[in-house]
Protein backbone atom coordinates (compact mmCIF):
# COMPACT_ATOMS: atom_id res chain seq x y z
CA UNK A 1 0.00 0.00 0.00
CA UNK A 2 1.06 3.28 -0.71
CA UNK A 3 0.29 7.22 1.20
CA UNK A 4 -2.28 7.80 -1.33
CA UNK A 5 -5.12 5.12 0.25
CA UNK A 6 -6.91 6.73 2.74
CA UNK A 7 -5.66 6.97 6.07
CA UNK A 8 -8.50 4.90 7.82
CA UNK A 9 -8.44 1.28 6.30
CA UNK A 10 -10.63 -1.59 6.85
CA UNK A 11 -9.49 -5.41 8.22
CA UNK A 12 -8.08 -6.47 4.50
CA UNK A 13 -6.46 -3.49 4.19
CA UNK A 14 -5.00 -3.18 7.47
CA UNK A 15 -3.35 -6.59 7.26
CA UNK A 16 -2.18 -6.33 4.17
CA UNK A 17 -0.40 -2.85 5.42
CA UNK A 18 1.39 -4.94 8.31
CA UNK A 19 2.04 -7.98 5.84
CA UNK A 20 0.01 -10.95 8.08
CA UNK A 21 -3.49 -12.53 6.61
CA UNK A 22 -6.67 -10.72 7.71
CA UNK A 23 -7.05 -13.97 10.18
CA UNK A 24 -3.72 -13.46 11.88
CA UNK A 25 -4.89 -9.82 11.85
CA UNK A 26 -7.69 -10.52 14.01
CA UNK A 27 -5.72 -12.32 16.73
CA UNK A 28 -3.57 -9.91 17.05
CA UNK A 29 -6.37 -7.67 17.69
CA UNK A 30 -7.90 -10.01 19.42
CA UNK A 31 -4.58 -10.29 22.00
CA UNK A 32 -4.40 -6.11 22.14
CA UNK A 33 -1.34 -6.29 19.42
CA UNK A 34 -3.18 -4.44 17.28
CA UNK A 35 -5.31 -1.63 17.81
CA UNK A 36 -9.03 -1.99 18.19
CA UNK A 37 -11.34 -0.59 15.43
CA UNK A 38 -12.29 2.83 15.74
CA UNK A 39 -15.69 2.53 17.68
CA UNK A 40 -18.82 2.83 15.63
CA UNK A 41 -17.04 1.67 12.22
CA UNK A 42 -15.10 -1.18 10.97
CA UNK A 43 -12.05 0.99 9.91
CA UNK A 44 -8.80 1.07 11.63
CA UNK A 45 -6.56 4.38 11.31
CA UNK A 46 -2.56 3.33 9.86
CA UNK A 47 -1.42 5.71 12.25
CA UNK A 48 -2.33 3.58 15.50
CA UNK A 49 -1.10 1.07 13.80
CA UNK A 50 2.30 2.46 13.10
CA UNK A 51 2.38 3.01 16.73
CA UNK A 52 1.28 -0.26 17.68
CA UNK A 53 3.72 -1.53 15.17
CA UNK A 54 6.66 0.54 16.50
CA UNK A 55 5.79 -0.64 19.88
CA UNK A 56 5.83 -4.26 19.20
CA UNK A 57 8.71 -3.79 17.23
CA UNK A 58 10.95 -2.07 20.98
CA UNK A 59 11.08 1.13 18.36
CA UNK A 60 9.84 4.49 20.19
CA UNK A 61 6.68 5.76 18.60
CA UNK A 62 7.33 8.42 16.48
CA UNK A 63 3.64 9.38 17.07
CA UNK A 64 3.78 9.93 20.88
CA UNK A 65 6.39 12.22 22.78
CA UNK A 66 9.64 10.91 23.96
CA UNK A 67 9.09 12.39 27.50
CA UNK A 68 6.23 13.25 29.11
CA UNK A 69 5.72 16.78 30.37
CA UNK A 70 5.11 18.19 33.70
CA UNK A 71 1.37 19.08 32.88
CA UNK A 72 0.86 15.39 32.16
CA UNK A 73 2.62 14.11 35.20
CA UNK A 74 0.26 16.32 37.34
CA UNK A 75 -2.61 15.75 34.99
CA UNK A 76 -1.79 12.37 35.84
CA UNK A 77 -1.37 12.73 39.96
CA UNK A 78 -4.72 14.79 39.69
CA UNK A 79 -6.24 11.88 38.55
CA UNK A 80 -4.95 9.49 40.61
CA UNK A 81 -5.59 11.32 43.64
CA UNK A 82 -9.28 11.96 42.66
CA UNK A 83 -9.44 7.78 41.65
CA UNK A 84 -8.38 6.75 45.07
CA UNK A 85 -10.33 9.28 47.24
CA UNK A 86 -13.28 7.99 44.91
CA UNK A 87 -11.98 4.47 45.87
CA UNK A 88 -12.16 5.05 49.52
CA UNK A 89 -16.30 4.80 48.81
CA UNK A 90 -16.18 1.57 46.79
CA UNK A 91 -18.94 -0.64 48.57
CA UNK A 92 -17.19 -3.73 50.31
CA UNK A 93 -19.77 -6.42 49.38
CA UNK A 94 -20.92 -7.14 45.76
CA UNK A 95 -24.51 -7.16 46.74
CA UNK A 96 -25.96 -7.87 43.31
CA UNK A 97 -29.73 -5.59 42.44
CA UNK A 98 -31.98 -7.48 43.88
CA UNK A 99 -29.88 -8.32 47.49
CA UNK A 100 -29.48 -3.94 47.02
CA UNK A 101 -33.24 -3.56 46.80
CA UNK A 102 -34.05 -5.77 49.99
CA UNK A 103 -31.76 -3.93 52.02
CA UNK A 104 -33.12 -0.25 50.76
CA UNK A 105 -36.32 -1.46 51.57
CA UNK A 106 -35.63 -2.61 54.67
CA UNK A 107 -33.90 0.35 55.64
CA UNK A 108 -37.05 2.32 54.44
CA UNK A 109 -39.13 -0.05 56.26
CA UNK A 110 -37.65 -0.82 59.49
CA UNK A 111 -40.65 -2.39 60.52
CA UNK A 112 -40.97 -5.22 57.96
CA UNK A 113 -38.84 -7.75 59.56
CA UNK A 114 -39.59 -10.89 58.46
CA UNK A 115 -39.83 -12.48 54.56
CA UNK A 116 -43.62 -11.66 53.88
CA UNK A 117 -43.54 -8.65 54.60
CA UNK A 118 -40.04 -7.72 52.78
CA UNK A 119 -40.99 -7.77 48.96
CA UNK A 120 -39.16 -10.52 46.82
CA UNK A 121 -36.94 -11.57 49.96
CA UNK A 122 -36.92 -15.26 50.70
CA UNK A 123 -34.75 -17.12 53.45
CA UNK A 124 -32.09 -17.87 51.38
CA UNK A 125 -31.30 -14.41 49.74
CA UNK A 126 -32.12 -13.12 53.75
CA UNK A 127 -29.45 -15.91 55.18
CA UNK A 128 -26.81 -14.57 52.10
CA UNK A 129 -27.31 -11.14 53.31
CA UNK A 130 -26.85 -12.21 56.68
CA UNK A 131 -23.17 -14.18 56.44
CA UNK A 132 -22.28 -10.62 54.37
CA UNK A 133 -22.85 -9.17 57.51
CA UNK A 134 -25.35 -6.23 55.96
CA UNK A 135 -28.55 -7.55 57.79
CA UNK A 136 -28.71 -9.54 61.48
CA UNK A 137 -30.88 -12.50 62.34
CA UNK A 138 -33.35 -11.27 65.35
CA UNK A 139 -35.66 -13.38 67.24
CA UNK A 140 -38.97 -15.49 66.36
CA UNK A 141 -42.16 -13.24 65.65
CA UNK A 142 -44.84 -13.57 67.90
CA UNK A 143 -46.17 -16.47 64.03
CA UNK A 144 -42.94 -18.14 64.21
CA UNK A 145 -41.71 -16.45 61.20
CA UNK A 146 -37.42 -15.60 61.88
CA UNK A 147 -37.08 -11.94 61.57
CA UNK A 148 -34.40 -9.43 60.57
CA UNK A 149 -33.23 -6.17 60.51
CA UNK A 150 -29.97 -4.31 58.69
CA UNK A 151 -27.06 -4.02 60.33
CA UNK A 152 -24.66 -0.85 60.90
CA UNK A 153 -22.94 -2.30 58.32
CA UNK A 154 -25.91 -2.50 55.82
CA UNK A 155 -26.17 0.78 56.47
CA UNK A 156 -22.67 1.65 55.86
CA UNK A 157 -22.62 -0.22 52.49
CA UNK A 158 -25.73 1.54 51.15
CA UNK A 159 -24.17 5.05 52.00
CA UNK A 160 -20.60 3.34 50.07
CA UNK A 161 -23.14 2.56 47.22
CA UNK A 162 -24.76 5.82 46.80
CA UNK A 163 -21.32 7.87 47.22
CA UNK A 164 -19.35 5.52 44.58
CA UNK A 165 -22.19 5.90 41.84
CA UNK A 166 -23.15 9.58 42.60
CA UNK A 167 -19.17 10.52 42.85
CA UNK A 168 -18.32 13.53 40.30
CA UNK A 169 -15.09 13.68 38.94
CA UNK A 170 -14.28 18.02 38.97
């Protein structure tokens, strides 16, 4: 291929720039050798390429800067600083969306205690939340039914959930 194709080439194309069959060209892909596509199209620009190329090859990317500068370092520090004060907040227990509903409800609903009165919570998903340490086992209703009620910890995790997904990066 010559300078005068365009500069954004599809999967044929592409392999036949770096010299390997369209297959091989996927894998590489595939393995992060190669760039992906550009997102939305099928088309991949020679440019990443070259620098994907250069990189695989132990040459220095003539398309990036030798050195960074000292705005990227602290654009860099800024960023890390704001990713691990934003990682202080990440909720401790993977409570999936329906184990996270039960426990906002019961917190909204501190009187429904036991499973027929907590919507869509049955023993089991009650007993998982309970070894997680979010809700406690209480005593025996007055109808036999076990009972339970959210820990300081399911508290804790709920305020971890809403801070993590309502964090704004400034």
């Amino acid at each position: 291929m010559t300078d005068s194709f365009p500069r954004l080439i599809g999967r044929k194309e592409a392999a036949e720039y770096c010299g390997i069959s369209p297959t091989c060209f996927s894998m590489w892909v595939a393995s992060h050798k190669m760039p992906p596509a550009i997102p939305g199209t099928r088309k991949w620009d020679k440019r990443a390429i070259d620098a994907k190329l250069d990189e695989i090859s132990g040459l220095e990317s003539l398309h990036a800067p030798a050195t960074t500068t000292a705005h990227e370092r602290n654009t860099f520090e800024w960023w890390a600083a704001r990713q691990a004060e934003r990682d202080k907040h990440r909720p401790h227990h993977r409570l999936d969306v329906r184990e996270e509903r039960i426990l906002r409800f019961m917190l909204a609903h501190p009187e429904h205690t036991t499973v027929d009165l907590i919507p869509r919570a049955g023993e089991k998903t009650l007993d998982a939340l309970t070894r997680v340490g979010v809700v406690g086992l209480g005593d025996n209703d007055h109808r036999g039914f076990r009972t339970w009620f959210v820990t300081d910890e399911g508290r804790a995790e709920i305020d971890r959930t809403d801070t993590w997904r309502n964090w704004k990066f400034e």
